[in-house]
Each structure stands twice: as structure tokens, then as C-alpha cells.
C-alpha atoms as a PDB file:
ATOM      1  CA  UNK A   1      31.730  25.313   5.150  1.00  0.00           C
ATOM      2  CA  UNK A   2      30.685  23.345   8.146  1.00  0.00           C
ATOM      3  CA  UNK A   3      27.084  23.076   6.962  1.00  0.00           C
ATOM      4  CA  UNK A   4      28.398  21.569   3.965  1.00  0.00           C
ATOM      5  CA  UNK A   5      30.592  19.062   4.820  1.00  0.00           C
ATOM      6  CA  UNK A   6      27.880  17.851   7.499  1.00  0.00           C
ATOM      7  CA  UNK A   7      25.303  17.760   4.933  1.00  0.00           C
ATOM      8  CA  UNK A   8      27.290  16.016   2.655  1.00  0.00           C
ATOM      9  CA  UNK A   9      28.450  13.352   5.777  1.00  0.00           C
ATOM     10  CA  UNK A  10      24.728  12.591   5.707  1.00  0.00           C
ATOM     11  CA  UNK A  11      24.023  12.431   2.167  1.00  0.00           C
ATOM     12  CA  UNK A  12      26.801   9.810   1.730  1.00  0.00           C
ATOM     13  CA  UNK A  13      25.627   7.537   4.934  1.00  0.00           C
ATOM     14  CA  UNK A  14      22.100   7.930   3.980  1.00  0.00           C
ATOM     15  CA  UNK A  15      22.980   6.807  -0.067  1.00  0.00           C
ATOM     16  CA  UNK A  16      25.492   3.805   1.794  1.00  0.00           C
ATOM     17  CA  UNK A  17      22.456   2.446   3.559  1.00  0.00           C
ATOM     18  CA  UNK A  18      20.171   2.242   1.037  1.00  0.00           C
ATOM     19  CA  UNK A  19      22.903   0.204  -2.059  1.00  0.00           C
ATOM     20  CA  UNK A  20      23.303  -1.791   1.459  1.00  0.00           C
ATOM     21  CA  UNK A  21      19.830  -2.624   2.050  1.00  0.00           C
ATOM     22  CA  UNK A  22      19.792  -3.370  -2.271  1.00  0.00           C
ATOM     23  CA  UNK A  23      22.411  -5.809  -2.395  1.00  0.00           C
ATOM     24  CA  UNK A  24      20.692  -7.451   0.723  1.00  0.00           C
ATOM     25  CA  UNK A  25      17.366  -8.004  -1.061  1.00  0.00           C
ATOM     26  CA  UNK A  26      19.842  -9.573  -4.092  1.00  0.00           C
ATOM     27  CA  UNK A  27      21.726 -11.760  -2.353  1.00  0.00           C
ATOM     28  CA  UNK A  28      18.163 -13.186  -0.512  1.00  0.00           C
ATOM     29  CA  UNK A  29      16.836 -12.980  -3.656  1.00  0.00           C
ATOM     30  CA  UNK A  30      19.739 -15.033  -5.136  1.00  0.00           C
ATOM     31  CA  UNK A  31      19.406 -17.610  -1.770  1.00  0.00           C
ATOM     32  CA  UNK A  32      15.893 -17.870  -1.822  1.00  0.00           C
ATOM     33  CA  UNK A  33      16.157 -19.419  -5.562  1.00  0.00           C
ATOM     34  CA  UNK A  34      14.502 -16.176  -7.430  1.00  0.00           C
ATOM     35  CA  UNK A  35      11.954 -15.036  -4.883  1.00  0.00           C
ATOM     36  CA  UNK A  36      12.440 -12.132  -2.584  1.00  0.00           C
ATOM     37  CA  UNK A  37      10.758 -13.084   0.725  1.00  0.00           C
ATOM     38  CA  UNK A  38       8.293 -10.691   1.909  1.00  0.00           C
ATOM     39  CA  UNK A  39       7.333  -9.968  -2.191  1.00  0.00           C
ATOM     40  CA  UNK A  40       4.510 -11.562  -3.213  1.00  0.00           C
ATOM     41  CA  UNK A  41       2.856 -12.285  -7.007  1.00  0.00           C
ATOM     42  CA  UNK A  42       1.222  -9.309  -8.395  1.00  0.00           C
ATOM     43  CA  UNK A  43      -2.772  -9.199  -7.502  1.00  0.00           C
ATOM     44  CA  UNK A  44      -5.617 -10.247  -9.338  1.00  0.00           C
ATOM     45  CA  UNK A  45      -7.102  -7.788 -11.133  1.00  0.00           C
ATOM     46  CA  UNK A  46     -10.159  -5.818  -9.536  1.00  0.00           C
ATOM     47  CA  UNK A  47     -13.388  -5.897 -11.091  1.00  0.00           C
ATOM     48  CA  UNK A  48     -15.158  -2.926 -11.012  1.00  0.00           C
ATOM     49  CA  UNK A  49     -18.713  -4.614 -11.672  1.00  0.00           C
ATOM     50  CA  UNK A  50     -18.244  -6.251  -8.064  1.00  0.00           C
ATOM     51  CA  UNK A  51     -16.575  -3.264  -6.651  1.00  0.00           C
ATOM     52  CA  UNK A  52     -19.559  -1.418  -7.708  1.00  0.00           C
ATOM     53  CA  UNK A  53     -22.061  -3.659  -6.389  1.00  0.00           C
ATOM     54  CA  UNK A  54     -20.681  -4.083  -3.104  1.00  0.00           C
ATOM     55  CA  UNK A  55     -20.156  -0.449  -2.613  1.00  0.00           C
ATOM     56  CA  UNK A  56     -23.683   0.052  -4.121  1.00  0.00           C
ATOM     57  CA  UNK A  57     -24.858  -2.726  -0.830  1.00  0.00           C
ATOM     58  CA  UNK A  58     -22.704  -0.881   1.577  1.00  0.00           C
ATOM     59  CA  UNK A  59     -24.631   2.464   0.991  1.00  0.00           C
ATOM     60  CA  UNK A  60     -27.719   1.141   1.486  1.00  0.00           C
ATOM     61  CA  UNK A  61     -26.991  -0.869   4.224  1.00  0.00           C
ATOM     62  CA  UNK A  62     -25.832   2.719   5.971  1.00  0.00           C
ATOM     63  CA  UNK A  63     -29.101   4.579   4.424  1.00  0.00           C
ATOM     64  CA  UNK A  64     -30.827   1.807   6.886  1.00  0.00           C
ATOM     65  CA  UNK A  65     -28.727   2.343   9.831  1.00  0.00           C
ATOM     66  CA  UNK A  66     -29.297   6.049   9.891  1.00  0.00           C
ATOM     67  CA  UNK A  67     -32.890   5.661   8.748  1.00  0.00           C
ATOM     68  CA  UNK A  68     -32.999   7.556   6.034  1.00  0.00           C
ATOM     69  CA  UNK A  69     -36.009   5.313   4.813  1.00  0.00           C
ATOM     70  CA  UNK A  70     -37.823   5.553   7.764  1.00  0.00           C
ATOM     71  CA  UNK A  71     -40.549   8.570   7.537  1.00  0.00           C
ATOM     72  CA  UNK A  72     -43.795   9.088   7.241  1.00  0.00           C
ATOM     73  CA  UNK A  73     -43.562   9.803   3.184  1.00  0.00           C
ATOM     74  CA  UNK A  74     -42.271   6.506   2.696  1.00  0.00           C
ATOM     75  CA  UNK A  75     -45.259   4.463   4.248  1.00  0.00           C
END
């Protein structure tokens, strides 16, 4: 019975902080004329033909640094 009102003590703090912290981010929201600070616009978004081609210059770069084209075969 102990157990349970503890865990329910905890439940009830832990559920009060957080609609705290909430109505916080509203009311900022609400001062700061629509914008939330610390929230910023939504990305860009990420195009995989440059992600591609500067992982594809990455990896190659490495192949060099641990001479993997270095070698008698290759000459």
C-alpha cells in the first residue's frame, strides 16, 4: 500500500512538471509574438545526390590515408 501511494506521489509530480513546462513554452510562445525561442524553421531538405557525392569523396579520401592504393599491383 506504501509502494503505491509513493508511486503514485511521483507519477502526479512528474505529470505536474511537464503541463508546467507546456504552458511555459505557450505563454513564451504567446510573448514572443508566435515564435517559440529556441525552435527554429524546419530544415531544408537533404539532397541525396550531394550526400552521395560527398560521402563517395570522403571514402576515397580515407582509401588514401590508409593506402589502400599504394602497392606494387597498382603501379
Amino acid at each position: 500500500m506504501e509502494e503505491n501511494k509513493k508511486m503514485v506521489a511521483a507519477i502526479s509530480a512528474v505529470m505536474s512538471y511537464i503541463s508546467q513546462e507546456q504552458s511555459m513554452t505557450v505563454e513564451a510562445g504567446d510573448a514572443a509574438g508566435g515564435q517559440v525561442p529556441g525552435f527554429s524553421a524546419p530544415a531544408a531538405p537533404v539532397k541525396m545526390w550531394g550526400l552521395s557525392g560527398r560521402l563517395a569523396r570522403m571514402q576515397m579520401r580515407n582509401q588514401m590515408q590508409l593506402k589502400s592504393f599504394h602497392g606494387a599491383r597498382l603501379r
